[in-house]
N, C-alpha and C. Protein backbone atom coordinates (compact mmCIF):
# COMPACT_ATOMS: atom_id res chain seq x y z
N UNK A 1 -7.42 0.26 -26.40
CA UNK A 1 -7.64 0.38 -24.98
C UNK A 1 -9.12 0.66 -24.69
N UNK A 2 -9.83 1.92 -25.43
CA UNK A 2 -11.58 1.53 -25.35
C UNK A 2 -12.04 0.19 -25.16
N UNK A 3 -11.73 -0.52 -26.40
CA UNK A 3 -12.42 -1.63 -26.06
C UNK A 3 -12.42 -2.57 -25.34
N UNK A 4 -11.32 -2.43 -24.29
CA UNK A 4 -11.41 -3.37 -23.08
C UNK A 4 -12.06 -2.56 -21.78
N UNK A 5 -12.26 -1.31 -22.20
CA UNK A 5 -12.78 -0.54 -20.85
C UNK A 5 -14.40 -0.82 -21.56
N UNK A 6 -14.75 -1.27 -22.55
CA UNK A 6 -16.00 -1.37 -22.97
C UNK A 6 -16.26 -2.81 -22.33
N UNK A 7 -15.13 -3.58 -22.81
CA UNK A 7 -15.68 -5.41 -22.43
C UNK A 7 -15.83 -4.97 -21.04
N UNK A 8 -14.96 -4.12 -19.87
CA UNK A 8 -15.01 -4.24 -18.36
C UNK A 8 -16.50 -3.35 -17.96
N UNK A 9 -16.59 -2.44 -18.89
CA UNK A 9 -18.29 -1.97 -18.22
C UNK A 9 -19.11 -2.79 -18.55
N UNK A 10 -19.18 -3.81 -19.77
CA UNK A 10 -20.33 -4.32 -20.04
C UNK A 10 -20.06 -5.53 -18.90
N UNK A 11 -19.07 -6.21 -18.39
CA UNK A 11 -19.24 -7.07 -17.71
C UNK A 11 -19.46 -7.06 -16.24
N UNK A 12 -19.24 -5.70 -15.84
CA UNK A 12 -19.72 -5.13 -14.65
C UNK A 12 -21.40 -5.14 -14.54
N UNK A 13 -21.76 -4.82 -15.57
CA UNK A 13 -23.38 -5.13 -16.28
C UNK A 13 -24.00 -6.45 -15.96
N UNK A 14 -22.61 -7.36 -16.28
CA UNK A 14 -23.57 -8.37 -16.25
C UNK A 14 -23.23 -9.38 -14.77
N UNK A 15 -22.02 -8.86 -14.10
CA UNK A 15 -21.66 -9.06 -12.77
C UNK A 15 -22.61 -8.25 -11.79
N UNK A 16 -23.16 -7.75 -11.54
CA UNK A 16 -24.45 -6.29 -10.60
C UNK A 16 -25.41 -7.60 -11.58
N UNK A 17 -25.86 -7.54 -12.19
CA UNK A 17 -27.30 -8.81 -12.26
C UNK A 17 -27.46 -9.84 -11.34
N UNK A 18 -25.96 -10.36 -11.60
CA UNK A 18 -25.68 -11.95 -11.42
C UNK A 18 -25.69 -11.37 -10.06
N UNK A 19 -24.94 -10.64 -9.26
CA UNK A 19 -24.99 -10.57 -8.21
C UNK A 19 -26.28 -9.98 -7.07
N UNK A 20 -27.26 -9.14 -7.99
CA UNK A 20 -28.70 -9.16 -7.55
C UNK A 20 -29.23 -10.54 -7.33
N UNK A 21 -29.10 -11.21 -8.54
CA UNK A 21 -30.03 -12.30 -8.80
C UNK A 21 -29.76 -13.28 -7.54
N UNK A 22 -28.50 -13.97 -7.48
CA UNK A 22 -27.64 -14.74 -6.37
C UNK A 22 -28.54 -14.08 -5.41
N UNK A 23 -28.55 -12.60 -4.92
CA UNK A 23 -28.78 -12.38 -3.37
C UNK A 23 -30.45 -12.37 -3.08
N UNK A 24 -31.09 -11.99 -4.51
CA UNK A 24 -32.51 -12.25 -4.11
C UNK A 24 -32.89 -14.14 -3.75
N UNK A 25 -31.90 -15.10 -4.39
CA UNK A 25 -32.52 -16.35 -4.25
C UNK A 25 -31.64 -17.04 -3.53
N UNK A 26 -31.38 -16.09 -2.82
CA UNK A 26 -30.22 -16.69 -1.95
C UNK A 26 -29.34 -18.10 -2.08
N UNK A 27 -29.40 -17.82 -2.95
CA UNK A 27 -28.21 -18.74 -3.91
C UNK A 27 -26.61 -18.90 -3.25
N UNK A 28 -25.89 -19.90 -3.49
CA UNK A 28 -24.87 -20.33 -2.71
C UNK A 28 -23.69 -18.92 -2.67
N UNK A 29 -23.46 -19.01 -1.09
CA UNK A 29 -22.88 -17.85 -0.89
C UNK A 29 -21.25 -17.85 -1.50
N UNK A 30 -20.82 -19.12 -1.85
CA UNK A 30 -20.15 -18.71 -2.81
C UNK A 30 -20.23 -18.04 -4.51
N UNK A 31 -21.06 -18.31 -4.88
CA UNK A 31 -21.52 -17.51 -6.10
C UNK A 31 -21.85 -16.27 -5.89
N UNK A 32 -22.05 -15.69 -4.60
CA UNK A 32 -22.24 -13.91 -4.45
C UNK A 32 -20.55 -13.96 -3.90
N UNK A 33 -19.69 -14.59 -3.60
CA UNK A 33 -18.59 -14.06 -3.32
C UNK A 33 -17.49 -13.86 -4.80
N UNK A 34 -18.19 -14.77 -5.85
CA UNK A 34 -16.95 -14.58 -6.86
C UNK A 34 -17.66 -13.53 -7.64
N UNK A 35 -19.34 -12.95 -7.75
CA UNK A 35 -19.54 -11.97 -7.91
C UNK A 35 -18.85 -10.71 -7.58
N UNK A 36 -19.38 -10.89 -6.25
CA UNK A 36 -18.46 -9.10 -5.74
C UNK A 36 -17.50 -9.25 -6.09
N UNK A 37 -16.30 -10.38 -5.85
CA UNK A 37 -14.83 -9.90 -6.07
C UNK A 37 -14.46 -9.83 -7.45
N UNK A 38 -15.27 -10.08 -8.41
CA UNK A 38 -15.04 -9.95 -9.37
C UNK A 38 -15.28 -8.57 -10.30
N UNK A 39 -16.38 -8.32 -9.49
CA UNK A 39 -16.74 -6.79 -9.73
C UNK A 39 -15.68 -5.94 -9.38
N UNK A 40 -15.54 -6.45 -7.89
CA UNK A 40 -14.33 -5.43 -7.04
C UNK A 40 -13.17 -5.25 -8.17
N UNK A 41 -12.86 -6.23 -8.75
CA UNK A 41 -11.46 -6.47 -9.15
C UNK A 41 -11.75 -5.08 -10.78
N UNK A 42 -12.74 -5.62 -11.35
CA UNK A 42 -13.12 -4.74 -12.57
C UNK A 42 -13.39 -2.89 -12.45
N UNK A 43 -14.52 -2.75 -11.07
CA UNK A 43 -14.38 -1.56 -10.98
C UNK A 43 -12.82 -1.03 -10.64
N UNK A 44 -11.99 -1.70 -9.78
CA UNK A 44 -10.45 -1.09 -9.67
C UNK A 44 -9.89 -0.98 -10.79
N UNK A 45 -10.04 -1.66 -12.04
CA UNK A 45 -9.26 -1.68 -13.59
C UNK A 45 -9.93 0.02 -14.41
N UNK A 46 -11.55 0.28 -13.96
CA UNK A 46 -11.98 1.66 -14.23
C UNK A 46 -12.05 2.58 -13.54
N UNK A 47 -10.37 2.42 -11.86
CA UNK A 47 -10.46 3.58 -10.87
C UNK A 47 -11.70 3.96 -10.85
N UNK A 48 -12.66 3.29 -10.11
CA UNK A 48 -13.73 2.93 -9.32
C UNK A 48 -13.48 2.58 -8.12
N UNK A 49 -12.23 3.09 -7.41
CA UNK A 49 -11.91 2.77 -5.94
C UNK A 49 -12.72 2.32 -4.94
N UNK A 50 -13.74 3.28 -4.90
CA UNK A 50 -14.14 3.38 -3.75
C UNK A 50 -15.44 2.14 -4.01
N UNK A 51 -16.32 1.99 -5.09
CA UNK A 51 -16.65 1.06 -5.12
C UNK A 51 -16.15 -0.40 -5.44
N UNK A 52 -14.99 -0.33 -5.84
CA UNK A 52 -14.27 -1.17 -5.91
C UNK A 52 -13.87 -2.05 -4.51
N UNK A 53 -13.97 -1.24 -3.30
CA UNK A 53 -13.27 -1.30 -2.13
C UNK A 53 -14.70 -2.51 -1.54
N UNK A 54 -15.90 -1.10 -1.31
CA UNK A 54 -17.16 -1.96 -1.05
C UNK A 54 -17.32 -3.13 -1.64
N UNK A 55 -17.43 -3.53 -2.76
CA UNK A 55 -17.42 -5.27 -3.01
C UNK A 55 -16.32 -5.86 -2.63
N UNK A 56 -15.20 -5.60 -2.57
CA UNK A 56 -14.07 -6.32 -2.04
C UNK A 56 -14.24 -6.70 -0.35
N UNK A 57 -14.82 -5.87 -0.23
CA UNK A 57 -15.13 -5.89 1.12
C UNK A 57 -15.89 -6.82 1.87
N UNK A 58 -17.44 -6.92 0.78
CA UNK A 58 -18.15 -7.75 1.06
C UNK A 58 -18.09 -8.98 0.50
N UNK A 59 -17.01 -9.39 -0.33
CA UNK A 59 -16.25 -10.57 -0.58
C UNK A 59 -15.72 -11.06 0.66
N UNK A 60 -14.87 -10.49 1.19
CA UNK A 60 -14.03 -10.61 1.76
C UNK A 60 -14.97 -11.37 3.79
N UNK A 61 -15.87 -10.26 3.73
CA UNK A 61 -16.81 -10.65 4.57
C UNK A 61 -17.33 -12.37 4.34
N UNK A 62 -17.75 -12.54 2.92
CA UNK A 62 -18.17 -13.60 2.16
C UNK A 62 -17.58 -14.74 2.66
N UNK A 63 -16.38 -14.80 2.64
CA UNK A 63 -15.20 -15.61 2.23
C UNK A 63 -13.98 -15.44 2.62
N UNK A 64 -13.63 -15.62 4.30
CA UNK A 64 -12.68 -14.81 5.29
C UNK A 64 -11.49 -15.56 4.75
N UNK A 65 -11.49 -17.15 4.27
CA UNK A 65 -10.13 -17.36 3.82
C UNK A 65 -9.69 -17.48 2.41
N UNK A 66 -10.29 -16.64 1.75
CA UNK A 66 -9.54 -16.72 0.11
C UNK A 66 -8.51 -15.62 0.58
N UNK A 67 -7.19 -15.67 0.21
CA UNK A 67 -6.36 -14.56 0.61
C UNK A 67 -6.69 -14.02 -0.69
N UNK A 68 -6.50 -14.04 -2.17
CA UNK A 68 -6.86 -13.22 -2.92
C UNK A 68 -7.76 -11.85 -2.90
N UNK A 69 -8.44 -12.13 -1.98
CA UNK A 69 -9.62 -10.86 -2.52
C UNK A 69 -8.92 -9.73 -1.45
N UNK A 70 -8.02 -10.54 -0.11
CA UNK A 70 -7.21 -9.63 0.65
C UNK A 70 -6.37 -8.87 -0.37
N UNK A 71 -5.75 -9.68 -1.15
CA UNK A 71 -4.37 -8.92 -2.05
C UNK A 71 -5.43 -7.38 -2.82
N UNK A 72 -6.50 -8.64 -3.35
CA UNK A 72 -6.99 -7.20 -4.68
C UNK A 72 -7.40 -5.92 -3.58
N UNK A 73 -8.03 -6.41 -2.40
CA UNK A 73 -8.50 -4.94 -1.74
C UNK A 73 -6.99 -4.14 -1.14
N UNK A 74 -6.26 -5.00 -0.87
CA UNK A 74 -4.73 -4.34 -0.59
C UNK A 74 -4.19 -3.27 -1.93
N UNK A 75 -4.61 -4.16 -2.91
CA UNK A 75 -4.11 -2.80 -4.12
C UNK A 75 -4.78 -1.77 -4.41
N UNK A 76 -6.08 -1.96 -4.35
CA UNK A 76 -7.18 -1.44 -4.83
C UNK A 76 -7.11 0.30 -3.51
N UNK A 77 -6.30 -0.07 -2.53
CA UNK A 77 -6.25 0.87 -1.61
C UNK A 77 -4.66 1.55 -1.75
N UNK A 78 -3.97 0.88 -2.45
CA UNK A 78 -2.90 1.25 -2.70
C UNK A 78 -2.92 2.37 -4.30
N UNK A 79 -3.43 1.80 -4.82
CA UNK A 79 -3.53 2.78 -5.99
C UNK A 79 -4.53 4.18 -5.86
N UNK A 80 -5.42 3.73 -4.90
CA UNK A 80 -6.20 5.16 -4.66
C UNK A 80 -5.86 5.54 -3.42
N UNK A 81 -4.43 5.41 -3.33
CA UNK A 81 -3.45 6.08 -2.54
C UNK A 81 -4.27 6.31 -0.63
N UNK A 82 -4.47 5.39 -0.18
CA UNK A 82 -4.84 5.00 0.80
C UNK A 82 -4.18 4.14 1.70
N UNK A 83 -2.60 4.33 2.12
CA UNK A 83 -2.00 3.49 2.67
C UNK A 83 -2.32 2.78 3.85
N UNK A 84 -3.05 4.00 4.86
CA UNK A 84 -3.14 3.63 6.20
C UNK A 84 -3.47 2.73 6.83
């Protein structure tokens, strides 16, 4: 089990680059949307809620009709017990 919480920090590492890099060269706004939600989705796997929430968020902003990134921020608020 470490070593998948190791593969998910190091790839959070390399998702926060990719997703700097995308926003400094303003690179296609879909490539900053599978960033964040991909982050989103990883910090929720290391109960990282709350940042988990913020990229989901700004996915979601990104990219109003992928329903997916709705579901992951729907859980991601469900597990850090946030029904409302």
């Amino acid at each position: 089990m470490l070593s998948k919480l190791d593969q998910l920090k190091l790839a959070n590492k390399s998702l926060i680059t990719a997703k700097e890099k995308f926003t400094a060269e303003k690179a296609s706004e879909l490539n900053g949307y599978y960033c964040r939600y991909n982050l989103g989705i990883n910090l929720r796997k290391l109960g990282e809620y709350e940042a988990s929430i913020i990229e989901l968020k700004e996915a979601a902003d990104i990219s109003r009709n992928k329903a997916s990134v709705f579901n992951n921020l729907g859980l991601t608020y469900f597990e850090n017990n946030e029904m409302d």
